[in-house]
PDB file of N, CA and C in Angstrom:
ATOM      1  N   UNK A   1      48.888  83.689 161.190  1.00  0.00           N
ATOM      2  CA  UNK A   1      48.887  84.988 160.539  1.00  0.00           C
ATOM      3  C   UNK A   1      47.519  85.654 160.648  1.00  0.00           C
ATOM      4  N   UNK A   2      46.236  85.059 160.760  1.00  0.00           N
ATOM      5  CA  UNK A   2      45.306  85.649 160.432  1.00  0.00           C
ATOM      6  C   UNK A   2      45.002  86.207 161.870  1.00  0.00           C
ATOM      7  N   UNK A   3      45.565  85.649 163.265  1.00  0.00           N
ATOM      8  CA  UNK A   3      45.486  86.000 164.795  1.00  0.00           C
ATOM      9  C   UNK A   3      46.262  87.728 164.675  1.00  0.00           C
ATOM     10  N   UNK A   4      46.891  87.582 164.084  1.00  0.00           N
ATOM     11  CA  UNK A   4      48.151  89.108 163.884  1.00  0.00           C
ATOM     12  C   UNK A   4      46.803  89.800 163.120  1.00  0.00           C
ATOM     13  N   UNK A   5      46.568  89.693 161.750  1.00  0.00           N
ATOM     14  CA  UNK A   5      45.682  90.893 161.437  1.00  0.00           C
ATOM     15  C   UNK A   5      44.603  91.028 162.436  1.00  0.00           C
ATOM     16  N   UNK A   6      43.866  90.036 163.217  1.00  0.00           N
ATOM     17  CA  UNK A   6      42.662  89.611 164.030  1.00  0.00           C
ATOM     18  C   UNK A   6      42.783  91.389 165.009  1.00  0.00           C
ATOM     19  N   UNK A   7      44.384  90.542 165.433  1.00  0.00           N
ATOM     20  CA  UNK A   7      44.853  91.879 166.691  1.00  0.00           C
ATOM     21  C   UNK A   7      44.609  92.938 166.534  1.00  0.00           C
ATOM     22  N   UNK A   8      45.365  93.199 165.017  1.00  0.00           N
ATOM     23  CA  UNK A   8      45.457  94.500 164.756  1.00  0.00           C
ATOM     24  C   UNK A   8      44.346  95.037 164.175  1.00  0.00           C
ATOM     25  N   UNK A   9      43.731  94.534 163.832  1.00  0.00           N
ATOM     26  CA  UNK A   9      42.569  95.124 163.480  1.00  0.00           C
ATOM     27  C   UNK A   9      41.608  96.092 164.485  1.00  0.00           C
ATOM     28  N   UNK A  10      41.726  95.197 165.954  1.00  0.00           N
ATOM     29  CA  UNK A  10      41.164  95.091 167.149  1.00  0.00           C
ATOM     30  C   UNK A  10      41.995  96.762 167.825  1.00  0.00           C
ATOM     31  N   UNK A  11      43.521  96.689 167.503  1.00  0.00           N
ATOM     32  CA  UNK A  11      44.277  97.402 167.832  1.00  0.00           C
ATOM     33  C   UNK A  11      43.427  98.971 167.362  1.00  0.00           C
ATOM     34  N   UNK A  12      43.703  99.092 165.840  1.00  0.00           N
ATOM     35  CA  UNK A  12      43.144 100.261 165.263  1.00  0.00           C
ATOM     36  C   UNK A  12      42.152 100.978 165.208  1.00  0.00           C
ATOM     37  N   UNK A  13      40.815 100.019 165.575  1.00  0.00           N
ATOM     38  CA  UNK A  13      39.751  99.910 165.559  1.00  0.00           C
ATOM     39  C   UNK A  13      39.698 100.826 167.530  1.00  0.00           C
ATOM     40  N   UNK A  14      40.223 100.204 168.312  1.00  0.00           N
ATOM     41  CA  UNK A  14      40.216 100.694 169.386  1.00  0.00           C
ATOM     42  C   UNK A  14      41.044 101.935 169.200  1.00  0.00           C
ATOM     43  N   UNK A  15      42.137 102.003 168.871  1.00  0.00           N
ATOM     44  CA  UNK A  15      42.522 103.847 169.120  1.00  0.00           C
ATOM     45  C   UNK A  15      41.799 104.782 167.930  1.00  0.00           C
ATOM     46  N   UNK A  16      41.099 104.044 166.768  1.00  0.00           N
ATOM     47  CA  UNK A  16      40.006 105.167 166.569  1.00  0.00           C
ATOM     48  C   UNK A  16      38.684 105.743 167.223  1.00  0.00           C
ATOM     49  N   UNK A  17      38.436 104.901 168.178  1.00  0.00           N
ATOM     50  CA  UNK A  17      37.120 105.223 169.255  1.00  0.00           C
ATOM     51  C   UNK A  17      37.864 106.154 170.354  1.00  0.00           C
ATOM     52  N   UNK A  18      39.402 105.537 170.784  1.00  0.00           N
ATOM     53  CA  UNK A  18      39.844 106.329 171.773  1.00  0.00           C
ATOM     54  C   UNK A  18      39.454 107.928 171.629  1.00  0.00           C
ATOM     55  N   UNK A  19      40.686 107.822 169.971  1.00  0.00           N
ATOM     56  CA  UNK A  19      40.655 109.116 169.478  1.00  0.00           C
ATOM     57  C   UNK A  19      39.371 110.145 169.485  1.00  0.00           C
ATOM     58  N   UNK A  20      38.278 109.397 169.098  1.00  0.00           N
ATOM     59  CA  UNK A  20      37.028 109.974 168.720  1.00  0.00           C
ATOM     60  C   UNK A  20      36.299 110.601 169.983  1.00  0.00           C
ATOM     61  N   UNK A  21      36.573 109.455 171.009  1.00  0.00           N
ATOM     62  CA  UNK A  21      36.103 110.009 172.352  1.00  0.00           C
ATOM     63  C   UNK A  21      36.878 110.838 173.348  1.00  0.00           C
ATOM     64  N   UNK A  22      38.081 111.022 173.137  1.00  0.00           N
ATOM     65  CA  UNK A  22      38.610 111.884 174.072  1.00  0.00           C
ATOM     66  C   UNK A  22      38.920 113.336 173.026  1.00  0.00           C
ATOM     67  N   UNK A  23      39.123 113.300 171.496  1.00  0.00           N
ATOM     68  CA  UNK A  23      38.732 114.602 171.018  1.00  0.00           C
ATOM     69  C   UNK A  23      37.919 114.210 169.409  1.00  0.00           C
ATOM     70  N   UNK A  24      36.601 114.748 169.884  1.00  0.00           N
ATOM     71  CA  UNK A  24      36.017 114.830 168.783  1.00  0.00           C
ATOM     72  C   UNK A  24      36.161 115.086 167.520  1.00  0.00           C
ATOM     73  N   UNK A  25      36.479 117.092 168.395  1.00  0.00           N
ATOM     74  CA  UNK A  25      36.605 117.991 167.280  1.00  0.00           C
ATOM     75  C   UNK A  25      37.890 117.574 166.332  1.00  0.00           C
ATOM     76  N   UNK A  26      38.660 117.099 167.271  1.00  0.00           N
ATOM     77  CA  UNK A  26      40.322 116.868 166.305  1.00  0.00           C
ATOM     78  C   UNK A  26      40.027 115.537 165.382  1.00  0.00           C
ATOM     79  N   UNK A  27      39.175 114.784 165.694  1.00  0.00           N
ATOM     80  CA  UNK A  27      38.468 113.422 164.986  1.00  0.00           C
ATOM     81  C   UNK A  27      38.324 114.223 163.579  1.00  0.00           C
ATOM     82  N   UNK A  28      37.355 114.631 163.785  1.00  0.00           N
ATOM     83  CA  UNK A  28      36.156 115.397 162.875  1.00  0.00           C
ATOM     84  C   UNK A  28      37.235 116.345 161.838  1.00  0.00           C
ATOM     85  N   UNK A  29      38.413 116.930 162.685  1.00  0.00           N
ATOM     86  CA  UNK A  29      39.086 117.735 161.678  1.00  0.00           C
ATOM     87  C   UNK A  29      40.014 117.058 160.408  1.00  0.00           C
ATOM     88  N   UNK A  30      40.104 115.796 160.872  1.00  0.00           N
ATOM     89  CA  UNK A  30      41.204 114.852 160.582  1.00  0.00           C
ATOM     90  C   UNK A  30      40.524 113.930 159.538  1.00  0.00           C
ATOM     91  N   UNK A  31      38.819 113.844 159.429  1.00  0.00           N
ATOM     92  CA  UNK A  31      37.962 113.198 158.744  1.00  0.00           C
ATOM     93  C   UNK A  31      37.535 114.160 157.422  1.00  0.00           C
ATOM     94  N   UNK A  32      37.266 115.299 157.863  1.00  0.00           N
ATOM     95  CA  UNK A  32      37.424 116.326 156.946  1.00  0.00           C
ATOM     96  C   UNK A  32      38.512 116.342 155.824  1.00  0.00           C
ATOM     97  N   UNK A  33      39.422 116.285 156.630  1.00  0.00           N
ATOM     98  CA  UNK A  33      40.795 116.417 155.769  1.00  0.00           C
ATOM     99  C   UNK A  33      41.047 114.957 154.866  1.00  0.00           C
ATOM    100  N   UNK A  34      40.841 114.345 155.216  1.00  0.00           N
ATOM    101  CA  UNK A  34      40.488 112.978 154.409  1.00  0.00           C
ATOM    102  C   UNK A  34      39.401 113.185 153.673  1.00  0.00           C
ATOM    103  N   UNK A  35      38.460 113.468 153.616  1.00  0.00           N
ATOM    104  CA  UNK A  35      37.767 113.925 152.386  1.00  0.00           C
ATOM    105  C   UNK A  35      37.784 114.665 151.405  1.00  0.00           C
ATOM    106  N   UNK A  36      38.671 115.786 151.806  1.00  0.00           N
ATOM    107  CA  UNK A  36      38.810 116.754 151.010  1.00  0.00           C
ATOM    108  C   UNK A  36      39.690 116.201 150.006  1.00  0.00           C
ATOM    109  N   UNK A  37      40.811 115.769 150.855  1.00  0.00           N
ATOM    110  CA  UNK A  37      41.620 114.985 149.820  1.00  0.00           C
ATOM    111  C   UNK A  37      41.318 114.107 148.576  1.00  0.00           C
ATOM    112  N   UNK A  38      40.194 113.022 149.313  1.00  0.00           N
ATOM    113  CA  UNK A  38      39.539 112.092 148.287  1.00  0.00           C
ATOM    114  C   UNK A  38      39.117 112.998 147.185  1.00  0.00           C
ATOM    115  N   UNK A  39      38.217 114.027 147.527  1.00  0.00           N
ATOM    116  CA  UNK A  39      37.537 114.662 146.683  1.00  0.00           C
ATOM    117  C   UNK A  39      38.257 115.282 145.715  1.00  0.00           C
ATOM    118  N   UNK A  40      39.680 115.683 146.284  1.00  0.00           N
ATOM    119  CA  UNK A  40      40.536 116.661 145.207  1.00  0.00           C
ATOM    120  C   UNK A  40      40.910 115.567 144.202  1.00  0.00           C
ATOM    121  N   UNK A  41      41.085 114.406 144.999  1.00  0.00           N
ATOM    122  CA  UNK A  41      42.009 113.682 143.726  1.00  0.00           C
ATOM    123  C   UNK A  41      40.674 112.882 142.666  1.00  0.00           C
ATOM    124  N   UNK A  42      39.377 112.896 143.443  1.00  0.00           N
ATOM    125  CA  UNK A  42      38.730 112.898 142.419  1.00  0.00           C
ATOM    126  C   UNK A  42      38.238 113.635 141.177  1.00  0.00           C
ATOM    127  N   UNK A  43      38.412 114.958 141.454  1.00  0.00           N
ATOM    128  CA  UNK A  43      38.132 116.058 140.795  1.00  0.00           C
ATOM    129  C   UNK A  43      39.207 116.062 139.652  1.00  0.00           C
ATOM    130  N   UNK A  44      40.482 116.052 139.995  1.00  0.00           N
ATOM    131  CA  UNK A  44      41.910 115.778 139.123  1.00  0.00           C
ATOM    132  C   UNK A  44      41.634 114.694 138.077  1.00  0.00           C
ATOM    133  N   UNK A  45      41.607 113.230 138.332  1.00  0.00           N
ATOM    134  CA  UNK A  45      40.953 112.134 137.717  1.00  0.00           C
ATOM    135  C   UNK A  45      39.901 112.819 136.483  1.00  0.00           C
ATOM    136  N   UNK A  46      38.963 113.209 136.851  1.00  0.00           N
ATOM    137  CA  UNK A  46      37.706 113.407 136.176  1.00  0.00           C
ATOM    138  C   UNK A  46      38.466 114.818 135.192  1.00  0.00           C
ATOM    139  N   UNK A  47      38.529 115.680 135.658  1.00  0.00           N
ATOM    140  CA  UNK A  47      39.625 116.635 134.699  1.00  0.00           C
ATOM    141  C   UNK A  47      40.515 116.102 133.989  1.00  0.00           C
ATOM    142  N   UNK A  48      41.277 114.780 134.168  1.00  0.00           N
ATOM    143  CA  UNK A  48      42.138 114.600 133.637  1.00  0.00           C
ATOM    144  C   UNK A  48      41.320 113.573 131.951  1.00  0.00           C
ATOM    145  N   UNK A  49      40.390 112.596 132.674  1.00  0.00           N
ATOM    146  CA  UNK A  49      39.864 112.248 131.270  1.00  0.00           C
ATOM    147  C   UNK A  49      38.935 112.989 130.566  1.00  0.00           C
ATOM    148  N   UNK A  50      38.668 114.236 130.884  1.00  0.00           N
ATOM    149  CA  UNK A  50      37.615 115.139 130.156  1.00  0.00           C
ATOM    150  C   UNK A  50      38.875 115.498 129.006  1.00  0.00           C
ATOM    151  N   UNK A  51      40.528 115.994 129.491  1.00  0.00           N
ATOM    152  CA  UNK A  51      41.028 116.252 128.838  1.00  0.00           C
ATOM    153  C   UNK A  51      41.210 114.697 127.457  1.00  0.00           C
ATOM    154  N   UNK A  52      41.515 113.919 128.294  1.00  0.00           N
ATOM    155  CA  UNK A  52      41.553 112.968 127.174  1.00  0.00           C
ATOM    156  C   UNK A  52      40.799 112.801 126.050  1.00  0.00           C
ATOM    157  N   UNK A  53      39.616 113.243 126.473  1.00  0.00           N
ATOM    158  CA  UNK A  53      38.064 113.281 125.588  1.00  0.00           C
ATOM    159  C   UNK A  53      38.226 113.996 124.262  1.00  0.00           C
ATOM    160  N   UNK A  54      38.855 115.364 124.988  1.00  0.00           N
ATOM    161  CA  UNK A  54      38.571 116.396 123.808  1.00  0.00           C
ATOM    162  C   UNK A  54      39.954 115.879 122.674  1.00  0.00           C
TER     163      UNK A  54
END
């Protein structure tokens, strides 16, 4: 079992370099968008126990 994650790890790890090197910009847009996200649902979280507070 640990040869299977080994692979895949190897797997993912390689089509994120693919990705990165044959389009940057679409990398970069797609990394963005993953942050933004993080950030929204952090923002929600933190709003949500301020409400708890009051």
């Amino acid at each position: 079992m640990a040869q299977v994650k080994k692979i895949a790890l190897y797997v993912i790890v390689g089509f994120v370099l693919y990705t990165i090197i044959t389009s940057p910009a679409r990398a970069a847009d797609l990394v963005q968008v993953g942050f933004e996200g993080i950030a929204s649902a952090a923002q929600g979280v933190g709003e949500f126990m301020s409400e708890l507070i009051k």
